[in-house]
N, C-alpha and C. Protein backbone atom coordinates (compact mmCIF):
# COMPACT_ATOMS: atom_id res chain seq x y z
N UNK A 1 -11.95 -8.01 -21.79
CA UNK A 1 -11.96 -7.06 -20.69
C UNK A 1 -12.83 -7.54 -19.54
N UNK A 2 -13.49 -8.88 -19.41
CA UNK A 2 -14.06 -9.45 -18.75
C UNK A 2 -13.62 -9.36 -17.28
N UNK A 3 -12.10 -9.57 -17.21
CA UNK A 3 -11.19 -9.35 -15.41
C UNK A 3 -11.31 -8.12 -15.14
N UNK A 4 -11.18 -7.16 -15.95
CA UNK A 4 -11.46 -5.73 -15.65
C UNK A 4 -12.33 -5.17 -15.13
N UNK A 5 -13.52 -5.55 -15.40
CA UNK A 5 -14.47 -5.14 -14.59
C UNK A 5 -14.81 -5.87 -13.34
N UNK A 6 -14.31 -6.84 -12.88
CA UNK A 6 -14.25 -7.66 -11.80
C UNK A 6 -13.82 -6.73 -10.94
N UNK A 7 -12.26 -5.89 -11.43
CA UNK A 7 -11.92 -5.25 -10.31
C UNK A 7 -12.33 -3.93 -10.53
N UNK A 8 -12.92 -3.58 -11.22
CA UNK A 8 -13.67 -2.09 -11.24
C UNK A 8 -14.83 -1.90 -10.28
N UNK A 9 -14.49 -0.70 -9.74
CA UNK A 9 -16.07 -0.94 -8.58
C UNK A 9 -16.96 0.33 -9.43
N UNK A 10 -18.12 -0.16 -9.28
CA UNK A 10 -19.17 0.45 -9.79
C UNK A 10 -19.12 2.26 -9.58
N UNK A 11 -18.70 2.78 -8.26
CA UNK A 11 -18.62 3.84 -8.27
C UNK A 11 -16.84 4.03 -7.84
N UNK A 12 -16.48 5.72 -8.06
CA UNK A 12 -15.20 5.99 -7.69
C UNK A 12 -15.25 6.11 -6.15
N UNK A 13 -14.31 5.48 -5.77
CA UNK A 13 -13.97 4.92 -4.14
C UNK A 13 -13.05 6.30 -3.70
N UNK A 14 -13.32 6.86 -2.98
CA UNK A 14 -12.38 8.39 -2.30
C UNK A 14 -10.96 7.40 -1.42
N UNK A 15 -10.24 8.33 -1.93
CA UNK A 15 -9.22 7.57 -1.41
C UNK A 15 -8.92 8.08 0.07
N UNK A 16 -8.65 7.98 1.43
CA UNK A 16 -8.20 8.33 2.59
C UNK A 16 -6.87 7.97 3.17
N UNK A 17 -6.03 8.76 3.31
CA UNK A 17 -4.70 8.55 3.48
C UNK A 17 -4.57 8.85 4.86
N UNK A 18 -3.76 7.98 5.96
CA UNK A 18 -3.55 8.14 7.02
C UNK A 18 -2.54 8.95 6.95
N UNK A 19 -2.37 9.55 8.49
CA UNK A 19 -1.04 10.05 9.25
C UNK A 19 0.28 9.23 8.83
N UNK A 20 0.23 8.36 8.80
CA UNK A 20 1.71 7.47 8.97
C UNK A 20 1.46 7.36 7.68
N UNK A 21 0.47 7.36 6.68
CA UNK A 21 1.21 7.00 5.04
C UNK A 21 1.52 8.00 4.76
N UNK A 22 1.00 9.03 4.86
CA UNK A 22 1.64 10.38 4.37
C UNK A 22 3.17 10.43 5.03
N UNK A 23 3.29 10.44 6.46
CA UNK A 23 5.17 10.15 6.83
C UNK A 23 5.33 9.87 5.87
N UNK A 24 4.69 8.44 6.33
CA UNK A 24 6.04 7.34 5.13
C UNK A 24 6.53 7.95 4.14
N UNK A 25 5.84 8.57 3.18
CA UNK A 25 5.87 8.73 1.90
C UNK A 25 7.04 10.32 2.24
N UNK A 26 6.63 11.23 3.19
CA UNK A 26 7.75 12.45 3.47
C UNK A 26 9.43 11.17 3.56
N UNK A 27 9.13 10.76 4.29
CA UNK A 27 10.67 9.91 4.75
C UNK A 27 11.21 9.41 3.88
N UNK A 28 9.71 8.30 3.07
CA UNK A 28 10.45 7.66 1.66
C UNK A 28 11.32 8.42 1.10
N UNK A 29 10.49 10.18 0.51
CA UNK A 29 11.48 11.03 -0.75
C UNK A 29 12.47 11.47 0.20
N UNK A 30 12.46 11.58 1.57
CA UNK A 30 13.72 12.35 2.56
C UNK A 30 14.68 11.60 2.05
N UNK A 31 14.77 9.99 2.38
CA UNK A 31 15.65 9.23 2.08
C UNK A 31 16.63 8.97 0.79
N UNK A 32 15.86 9.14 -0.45
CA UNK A 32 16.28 9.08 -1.47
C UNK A 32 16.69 10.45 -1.79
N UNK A 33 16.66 11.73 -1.57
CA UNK A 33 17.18 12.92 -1.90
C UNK A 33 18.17 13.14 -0.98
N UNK A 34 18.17 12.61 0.28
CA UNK A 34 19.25 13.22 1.11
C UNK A 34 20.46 12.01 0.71
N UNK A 35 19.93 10.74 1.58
CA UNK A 35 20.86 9.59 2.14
C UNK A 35 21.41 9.51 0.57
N UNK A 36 20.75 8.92 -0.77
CA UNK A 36 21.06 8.30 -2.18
C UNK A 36 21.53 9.66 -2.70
N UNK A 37 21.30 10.92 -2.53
CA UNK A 37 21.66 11.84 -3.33
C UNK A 37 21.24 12.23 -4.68
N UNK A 38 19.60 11.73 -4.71
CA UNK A 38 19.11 11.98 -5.76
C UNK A 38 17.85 12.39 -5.67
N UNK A 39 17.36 13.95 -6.22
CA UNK A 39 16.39 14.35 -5.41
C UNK A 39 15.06 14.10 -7.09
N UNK A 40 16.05 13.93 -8.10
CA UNK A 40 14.86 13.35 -9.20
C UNK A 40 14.82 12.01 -9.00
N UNK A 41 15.55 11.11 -8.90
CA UNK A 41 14.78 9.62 -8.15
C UNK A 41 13.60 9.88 -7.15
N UNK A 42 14.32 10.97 -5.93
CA UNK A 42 12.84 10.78 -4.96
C UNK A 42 11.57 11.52 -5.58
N UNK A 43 11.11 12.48 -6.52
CA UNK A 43 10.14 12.78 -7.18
C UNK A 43 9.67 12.21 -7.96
N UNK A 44 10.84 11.05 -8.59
CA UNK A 44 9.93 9.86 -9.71
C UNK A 44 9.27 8.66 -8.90
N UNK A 45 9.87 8.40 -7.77
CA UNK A 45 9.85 7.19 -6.99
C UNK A 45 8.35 7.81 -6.11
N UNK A 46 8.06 9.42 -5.37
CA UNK A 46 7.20 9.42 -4.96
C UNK A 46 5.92 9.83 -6.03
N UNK A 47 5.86 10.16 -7.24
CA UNK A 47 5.16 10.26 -7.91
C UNK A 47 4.54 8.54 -8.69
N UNK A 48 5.53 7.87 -8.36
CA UNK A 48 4.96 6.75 -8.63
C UNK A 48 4.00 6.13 -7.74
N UNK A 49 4.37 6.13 -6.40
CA UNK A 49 3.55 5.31 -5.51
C UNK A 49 2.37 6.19 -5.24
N UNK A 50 2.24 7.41 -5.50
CA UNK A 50 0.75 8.21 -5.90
C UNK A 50 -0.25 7.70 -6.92
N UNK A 51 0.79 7.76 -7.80
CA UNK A 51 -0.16 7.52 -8.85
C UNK A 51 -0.68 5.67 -8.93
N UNK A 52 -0.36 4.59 -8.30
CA UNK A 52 -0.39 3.70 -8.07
C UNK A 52 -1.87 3.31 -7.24
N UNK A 53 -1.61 4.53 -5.72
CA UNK A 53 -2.58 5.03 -5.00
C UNK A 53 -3.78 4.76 -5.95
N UNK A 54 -3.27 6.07 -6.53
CA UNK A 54 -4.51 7.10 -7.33
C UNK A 54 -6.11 5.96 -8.21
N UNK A 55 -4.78 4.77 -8.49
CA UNK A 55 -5.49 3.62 -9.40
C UNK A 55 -6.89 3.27 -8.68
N UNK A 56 -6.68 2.89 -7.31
CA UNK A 56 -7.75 2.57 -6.50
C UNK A 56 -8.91 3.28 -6.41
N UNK A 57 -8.81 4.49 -6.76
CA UNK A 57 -9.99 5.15 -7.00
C UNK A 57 -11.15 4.59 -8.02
N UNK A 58 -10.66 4.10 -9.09
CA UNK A 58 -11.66 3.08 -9.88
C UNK A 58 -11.56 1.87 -9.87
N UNK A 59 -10.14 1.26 -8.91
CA UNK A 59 -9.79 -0.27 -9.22
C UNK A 59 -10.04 -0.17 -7.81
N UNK A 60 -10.66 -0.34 -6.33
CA UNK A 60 -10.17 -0.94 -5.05
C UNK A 60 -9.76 -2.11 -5.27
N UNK A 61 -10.06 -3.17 -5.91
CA UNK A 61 -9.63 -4.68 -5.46
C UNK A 61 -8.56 -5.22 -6.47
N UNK A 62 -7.66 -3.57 -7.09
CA UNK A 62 -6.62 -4.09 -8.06
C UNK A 62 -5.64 -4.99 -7.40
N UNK A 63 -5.55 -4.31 -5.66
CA UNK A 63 -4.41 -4.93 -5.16
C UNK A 63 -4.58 -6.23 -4.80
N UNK A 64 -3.04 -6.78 -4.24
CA UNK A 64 -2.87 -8.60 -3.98
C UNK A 64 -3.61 -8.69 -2.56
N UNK A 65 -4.36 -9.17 -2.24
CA UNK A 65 -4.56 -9.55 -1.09
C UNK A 65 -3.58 -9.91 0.13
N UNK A 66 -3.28 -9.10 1.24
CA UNK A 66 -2.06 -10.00 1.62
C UNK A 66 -2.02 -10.93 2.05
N UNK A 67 -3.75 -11.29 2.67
CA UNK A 67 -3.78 -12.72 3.14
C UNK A 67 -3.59 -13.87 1.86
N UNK A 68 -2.73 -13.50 1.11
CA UNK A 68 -2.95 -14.49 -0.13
C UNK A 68 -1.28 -14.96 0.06
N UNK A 69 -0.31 -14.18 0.81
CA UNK A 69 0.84 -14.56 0.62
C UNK A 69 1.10 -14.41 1.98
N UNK A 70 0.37 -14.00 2.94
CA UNK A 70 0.89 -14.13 4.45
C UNK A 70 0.54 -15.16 5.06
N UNK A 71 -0.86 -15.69 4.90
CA UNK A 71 -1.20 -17.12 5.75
C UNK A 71 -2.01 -16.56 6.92
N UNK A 72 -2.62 -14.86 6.38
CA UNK A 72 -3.06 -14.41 7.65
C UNK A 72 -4.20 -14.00 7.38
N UNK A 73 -5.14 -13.93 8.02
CA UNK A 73 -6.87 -13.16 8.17
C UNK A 73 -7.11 -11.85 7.95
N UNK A 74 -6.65 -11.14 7.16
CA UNK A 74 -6.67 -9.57 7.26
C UNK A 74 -7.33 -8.92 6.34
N UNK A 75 -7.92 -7.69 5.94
CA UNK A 75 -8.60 -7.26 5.17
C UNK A 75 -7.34 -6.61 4.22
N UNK A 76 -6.17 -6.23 4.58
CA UNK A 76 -5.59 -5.68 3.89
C UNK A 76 -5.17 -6.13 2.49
N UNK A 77 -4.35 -5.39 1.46
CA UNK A 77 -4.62 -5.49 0.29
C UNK A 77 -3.20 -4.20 -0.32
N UNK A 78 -2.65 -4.41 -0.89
CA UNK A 78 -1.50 -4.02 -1.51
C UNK A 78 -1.18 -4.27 -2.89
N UNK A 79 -0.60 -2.55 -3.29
CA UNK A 79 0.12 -2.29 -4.47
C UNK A 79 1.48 -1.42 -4.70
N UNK A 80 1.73 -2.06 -5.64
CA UNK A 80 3.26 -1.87 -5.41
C UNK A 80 4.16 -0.61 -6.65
N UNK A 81 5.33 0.05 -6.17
CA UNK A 81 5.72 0.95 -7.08
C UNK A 81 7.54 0.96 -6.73
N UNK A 82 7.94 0.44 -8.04
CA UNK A 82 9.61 -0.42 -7.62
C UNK A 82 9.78 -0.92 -6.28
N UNK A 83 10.54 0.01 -5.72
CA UNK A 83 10.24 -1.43 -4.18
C UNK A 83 9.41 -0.66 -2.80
N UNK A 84 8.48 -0.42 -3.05
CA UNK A 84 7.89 -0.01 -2.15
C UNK A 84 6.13 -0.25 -2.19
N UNK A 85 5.45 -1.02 -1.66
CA UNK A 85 4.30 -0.94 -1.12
C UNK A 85 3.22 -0.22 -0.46
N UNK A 86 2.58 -0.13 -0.79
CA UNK A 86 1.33 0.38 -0.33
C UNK A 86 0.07 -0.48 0.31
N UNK A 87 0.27 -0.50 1.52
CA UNK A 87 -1.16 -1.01 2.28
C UNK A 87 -2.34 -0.30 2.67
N UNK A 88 -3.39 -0.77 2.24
CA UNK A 88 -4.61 -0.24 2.20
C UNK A 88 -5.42 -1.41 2.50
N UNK A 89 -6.99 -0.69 2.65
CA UNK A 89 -8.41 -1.20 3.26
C UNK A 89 -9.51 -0.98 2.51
N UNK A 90 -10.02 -1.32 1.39
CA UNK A 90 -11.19 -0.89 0.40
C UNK A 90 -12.01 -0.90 1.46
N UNK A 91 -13.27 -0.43 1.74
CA UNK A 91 -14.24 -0.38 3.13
C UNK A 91 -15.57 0.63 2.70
N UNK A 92 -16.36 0.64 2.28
CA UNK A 92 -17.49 1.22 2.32
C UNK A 92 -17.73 2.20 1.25
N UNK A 93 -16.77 2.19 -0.19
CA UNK A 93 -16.44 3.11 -1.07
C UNK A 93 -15.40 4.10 -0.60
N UNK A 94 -15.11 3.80 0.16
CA UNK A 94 -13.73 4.48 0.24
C UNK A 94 -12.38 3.61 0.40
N UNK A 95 -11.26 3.65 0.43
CA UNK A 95 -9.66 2.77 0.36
C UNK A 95 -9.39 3.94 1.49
N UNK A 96 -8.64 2.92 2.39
CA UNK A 96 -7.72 3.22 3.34
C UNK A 96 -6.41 3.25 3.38
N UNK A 97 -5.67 3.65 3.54
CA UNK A 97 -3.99 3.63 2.79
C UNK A 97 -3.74 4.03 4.38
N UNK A 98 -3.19 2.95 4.51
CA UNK A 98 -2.43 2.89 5.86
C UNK A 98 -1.42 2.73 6.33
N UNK A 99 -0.68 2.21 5.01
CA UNK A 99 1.06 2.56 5.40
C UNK A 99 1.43 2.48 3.74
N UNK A 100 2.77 2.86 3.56
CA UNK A 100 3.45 2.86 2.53
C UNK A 100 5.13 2.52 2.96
N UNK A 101 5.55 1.29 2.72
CA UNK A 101 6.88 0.90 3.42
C UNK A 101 7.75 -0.15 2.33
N UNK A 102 8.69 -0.10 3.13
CA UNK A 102 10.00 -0.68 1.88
C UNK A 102 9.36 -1.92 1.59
N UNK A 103 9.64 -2.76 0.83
CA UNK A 103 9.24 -3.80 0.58
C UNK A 103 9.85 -5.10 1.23
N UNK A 104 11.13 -4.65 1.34
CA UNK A 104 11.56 -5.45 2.23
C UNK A 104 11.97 -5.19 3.70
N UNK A 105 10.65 -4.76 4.15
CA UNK A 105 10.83 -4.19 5.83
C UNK A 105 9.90 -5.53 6.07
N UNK A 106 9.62 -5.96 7.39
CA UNK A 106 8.81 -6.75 7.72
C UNK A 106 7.49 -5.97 8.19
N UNK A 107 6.96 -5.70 7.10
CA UNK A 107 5.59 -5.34 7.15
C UNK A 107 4.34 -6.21 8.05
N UNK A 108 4.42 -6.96 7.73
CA UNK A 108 3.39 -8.24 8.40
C UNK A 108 3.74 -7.80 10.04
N UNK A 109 4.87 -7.72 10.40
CA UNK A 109 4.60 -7.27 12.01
C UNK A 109 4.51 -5.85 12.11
N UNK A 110 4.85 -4.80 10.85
CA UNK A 110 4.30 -3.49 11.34
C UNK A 110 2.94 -2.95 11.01
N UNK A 111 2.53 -4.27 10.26
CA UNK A 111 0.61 -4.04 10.14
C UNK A 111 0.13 -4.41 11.27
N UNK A 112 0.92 -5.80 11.57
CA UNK A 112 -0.55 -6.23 12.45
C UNK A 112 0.16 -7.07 13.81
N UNK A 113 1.00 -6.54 14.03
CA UNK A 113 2.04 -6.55 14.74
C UNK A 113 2.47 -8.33 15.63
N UNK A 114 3.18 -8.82 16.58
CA UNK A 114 3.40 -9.72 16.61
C UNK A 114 2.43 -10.96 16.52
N UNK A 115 1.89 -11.68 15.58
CA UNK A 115 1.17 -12.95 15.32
C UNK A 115 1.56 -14.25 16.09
N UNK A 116 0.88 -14.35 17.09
CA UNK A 116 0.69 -15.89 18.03
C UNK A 116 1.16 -16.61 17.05
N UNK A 117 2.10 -17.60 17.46
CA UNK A 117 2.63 -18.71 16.65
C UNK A 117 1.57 -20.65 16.44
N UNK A 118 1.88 -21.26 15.45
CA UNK A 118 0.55 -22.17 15.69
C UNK A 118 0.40 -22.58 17.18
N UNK A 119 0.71 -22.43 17.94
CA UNK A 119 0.86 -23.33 19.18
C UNK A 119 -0.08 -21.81 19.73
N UNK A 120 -0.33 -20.93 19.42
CA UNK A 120 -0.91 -19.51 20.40
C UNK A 120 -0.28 -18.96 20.96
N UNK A 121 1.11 -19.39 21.09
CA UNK A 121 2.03 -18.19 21.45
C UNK A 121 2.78 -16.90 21.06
């Protein structure tokens, strides 16, 4: 259990949910109960990415780093629930949850929006 406590933080971290993750998360279950026609998918699907949330309260640094797969400088940090993500900010004992989006949306430009190319453009 040695990795475990690596990512355990000493005290429980309050979780803070933005404006736009909370959307997200209304739109996420809108989508799957209206558009898919399944309104127990969207209660399993949004009860998952809660409780995923919820983990960070004793784990902040469970999630992947995204600068670990973007190539980018960012504090952010993500966990995942079937195909949907959760971006957040561990920061001072508290996690920031700042978006929650498809997994395959291009997140990287709706975090941190268009990135100068190597040349600085």
């Amino acid at each position: 259990m040695k990795y475990g406590r690596a990512l355990r933080s000493d005290t429980v971290s309050r979780i803070v949910m933005s404006d736009e993750s909370e959307r997200d998360l209304l739109q996420i279950g809108d989508y799957i109960a209206e558009k898919l026609k399944s309104r127990r998918s969207a209660l399993t699907t949004i009860r998952g990415i809660r409780q995923a949330i919820d983990k960070l309260e004793d784990f902040p640094l469970i999630g992947t780093p995204l600068s670990a797969i973007a190539g980018v400088d960012t504090d952010y940090r993500f966990v995942g629930y079937g195909n949907y993500l959760a971006f957040y900010r561990p920061k001072d004992g508290k996690v920031y949850v700042d978006r929650v989006l498809y997994s395959r949306r291009d997140y990287i430009t709706i975090l941190l929006g268009d990135l100068p190319d190597e040349d600085g453009v």
